[in-house]
Protein backbone atom coordinates (compact mmCIF):
# COMPACT_ATOMS: atom_id res chain seq x y z
CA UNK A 1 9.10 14.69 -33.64
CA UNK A 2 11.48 17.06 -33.53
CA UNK A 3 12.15 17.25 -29.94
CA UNK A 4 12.72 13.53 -30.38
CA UNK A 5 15.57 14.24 -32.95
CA UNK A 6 16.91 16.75 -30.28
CA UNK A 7 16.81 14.22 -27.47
CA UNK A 8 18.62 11.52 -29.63
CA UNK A 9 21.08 13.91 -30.74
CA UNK A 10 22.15 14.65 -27.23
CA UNK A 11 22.28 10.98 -26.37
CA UNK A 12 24.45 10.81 -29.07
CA UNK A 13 26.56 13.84 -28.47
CA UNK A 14 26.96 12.97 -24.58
CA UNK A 15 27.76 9.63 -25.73
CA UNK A 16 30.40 9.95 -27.83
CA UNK A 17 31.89 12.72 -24.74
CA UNK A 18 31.60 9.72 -22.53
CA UNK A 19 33.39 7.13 -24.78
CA UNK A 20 36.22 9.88 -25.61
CA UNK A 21 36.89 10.56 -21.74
CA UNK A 22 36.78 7.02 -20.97
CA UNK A 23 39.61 6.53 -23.38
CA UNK A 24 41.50 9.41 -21.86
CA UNK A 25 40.91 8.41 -18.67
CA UNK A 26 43.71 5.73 -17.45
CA UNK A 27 42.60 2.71 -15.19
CA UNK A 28 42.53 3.03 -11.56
CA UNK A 29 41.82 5.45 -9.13
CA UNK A 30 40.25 9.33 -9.74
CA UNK A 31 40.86 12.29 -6.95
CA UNK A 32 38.64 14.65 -5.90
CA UNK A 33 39.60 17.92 -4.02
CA UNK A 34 37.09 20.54 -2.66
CA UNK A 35 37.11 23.15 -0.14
CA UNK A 36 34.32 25.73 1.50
CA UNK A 37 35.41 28.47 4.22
CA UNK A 38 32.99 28.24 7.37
CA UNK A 39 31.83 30.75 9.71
CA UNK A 40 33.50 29.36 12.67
CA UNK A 41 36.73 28.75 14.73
CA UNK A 42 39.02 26.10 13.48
CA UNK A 43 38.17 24.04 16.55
CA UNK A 44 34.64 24.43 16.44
CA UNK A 45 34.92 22.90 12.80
CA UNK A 46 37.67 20.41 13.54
CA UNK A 47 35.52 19.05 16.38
CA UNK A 48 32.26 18.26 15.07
CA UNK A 49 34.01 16.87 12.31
CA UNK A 50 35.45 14.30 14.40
CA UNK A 51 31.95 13.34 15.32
CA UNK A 52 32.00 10.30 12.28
CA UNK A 53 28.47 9.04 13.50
CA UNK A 54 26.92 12.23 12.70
CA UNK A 55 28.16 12.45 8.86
CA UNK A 56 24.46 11.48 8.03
CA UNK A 57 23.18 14.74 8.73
CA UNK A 58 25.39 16.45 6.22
CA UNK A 59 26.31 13.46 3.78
CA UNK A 60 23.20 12.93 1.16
CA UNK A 61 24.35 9.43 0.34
CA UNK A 62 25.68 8.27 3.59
CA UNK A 63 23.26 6.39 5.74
CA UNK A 64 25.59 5.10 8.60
CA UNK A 65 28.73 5.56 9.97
CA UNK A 66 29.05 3.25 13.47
CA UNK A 67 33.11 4.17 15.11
CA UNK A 68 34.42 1.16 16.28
CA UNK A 69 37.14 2.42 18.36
CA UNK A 70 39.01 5.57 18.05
CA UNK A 71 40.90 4.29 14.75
CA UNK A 72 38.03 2.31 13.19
CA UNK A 73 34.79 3.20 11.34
CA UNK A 74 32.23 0.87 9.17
CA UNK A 75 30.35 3.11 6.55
CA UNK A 76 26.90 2.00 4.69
CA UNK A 77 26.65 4.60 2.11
CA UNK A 78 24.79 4.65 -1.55
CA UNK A 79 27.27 5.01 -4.96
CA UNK A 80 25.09 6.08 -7.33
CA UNK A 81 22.03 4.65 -6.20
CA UNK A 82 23.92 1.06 -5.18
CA UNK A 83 24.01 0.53 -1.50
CA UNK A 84 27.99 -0.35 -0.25
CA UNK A 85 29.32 -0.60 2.64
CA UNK A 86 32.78 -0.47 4.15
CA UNK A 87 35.87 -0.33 7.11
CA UNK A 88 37.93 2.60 7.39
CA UNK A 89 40.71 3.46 9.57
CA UNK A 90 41.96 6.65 10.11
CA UNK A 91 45.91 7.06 9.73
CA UNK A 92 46.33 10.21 11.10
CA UNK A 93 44.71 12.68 13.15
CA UNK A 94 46.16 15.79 14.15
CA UNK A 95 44.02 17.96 16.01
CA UNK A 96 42.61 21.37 14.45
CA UNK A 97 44.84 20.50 11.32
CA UNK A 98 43.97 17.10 9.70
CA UNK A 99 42.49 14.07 9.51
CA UNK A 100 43.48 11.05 7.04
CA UNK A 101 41.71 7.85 6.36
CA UNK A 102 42.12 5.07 3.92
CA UNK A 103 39.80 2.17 3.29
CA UNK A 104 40.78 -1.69 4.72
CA UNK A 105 37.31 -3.06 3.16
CA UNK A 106 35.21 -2.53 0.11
CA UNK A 107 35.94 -0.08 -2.70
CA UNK A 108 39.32 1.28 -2.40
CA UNK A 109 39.33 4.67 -1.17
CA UNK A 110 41.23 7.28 1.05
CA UNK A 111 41.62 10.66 1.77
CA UNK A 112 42.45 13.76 4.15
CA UNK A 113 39.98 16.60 5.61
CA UNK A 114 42.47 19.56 6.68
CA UNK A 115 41.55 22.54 8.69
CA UNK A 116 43.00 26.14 7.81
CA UNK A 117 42.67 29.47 10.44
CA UNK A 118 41.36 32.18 8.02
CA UNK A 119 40.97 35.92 9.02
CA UNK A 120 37.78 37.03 11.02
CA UNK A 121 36.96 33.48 13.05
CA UNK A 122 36.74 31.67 10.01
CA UNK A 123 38.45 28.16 8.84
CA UNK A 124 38.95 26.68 5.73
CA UNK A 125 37.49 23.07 5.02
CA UNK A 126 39.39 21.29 2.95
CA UNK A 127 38.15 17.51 1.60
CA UNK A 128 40.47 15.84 -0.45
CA UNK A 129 39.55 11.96 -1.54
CA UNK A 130 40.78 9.06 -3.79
CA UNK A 131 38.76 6.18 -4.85
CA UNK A 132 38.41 3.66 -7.49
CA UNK A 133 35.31 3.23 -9.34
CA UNK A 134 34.04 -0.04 -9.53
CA UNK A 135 32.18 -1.07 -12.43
CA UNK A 136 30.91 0.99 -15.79
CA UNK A 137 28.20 2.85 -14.11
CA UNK A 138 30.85 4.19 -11.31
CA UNK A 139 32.98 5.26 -14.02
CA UNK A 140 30.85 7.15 -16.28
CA UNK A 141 29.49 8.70 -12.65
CA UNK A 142 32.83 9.76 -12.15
CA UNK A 143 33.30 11.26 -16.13
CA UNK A 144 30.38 13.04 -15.32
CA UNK A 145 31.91 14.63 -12.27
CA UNK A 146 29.13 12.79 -9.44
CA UNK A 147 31.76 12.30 -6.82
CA UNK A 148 32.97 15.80 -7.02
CA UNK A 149 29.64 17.18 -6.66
CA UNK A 150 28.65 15.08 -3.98
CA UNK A 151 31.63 16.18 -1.92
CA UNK A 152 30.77 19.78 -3.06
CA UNK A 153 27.50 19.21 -1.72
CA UNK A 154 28.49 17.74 1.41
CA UNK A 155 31.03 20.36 2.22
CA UNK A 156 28.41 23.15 1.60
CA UNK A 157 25.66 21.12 3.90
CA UNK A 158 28.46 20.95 6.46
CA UNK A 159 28.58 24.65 6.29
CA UNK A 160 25.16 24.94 7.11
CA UNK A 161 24.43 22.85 9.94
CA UNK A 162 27.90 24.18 11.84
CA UNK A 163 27.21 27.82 11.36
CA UNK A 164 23.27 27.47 11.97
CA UNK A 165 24.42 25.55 15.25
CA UNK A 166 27.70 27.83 16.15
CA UNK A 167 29.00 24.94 18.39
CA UNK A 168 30.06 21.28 18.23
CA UNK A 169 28.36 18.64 19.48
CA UNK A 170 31.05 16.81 20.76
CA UNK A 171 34.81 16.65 19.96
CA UNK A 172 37.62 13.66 20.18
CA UNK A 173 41.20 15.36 20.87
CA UNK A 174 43.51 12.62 20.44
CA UNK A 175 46.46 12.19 18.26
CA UNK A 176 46.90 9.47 16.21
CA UNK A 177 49.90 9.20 14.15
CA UNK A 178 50.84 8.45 10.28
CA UNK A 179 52.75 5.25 10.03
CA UNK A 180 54.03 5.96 6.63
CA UNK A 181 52.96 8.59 3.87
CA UNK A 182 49.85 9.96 3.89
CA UNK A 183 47.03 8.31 2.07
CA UNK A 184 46.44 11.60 0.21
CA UNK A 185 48.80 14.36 -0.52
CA UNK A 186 48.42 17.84 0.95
């Protein structure tokens, strides 16, 4: 009984946090910014991150990214436990510094992954998004802090597998330039 009284007094507590951010938080989109320094050159880094088809192995909720062409991606990912699925197109790509995407289907999202030389070998991962959540259950997700965490995780997963490998496993050098402001500030 009484752990039942402790239960619903949590509901009620986390609740009533929910309702209060909710009415703090405006309409429209959230931001998310989260960074991890990595055991390896800036290159090493950059390149496999360019490798968009291999985000699976490091992205929990990601189950496909296919790259159209060298500006073009279609993601099928789950959001909170909701399968989705989307075009990107990346707006600028500068290599060993940054890369910048914004959505063109689905969900409205966008974002920038910069690379930053640190002391000793070393580079600094930087993941910086903004999306919109789409219904009630995206938003409380994103009260709760899901999409931050997610990224945290990824970043940290990313970590792993580079270090444990040392090397890329492939790399695309090309330039492609902003036609405008960047989707996401620096």
């Amino acid at each position: 009984m009484i752990n039942r009284l402790i239960t619903m007094a949590a509901l009620a507590v986390g609740g009533v946090y929910v309702a209060k951010q909710m009415k703090k938080r405006k309409a429209g989109a959230s931001t998310v910014r989260e960074s991890i320094v990595v055991d390896v050159p800036v290159r090493t880094a950059y390149d496999q991150w360019t490798q968009f088809e291999e985000f699976p192995s490091f992205m929990d909720s990601v189950h496909e990214v296919r790259q159209l062409d060298n500006k073009r991606l279609h993601w099928k990912a789950d959001v909170l436990g909701k399968p989705v699925e989307w075009d990107a197109e990346i707006v600028e790509q500068i290599p060993d510094k940054r890369i910048a995407w914004r959505s063109t289907t689905g969900a409205p999202n966008s974002g920038v992954v910069t690379f930053e030389p640190q002391a000793g070998s070393r580079c600094r991962v930087t993941l910086q998004m903004t999306y919109e959540p789409q219904d009630a259950i995206e938003n409380i997700g994103d009260l709760l802090g899901a999409v931050r965490l997610e990224a945290s995780s990824n970043l940290k997963r990313f970590k792993e597998m580079i270090e444990k490998r040392g090397k890329e496993t492939g790399a695309w050098r090309g330039t492609i330039q902003s036609q405008g402001p960047s989707p996401t500030a620096h």
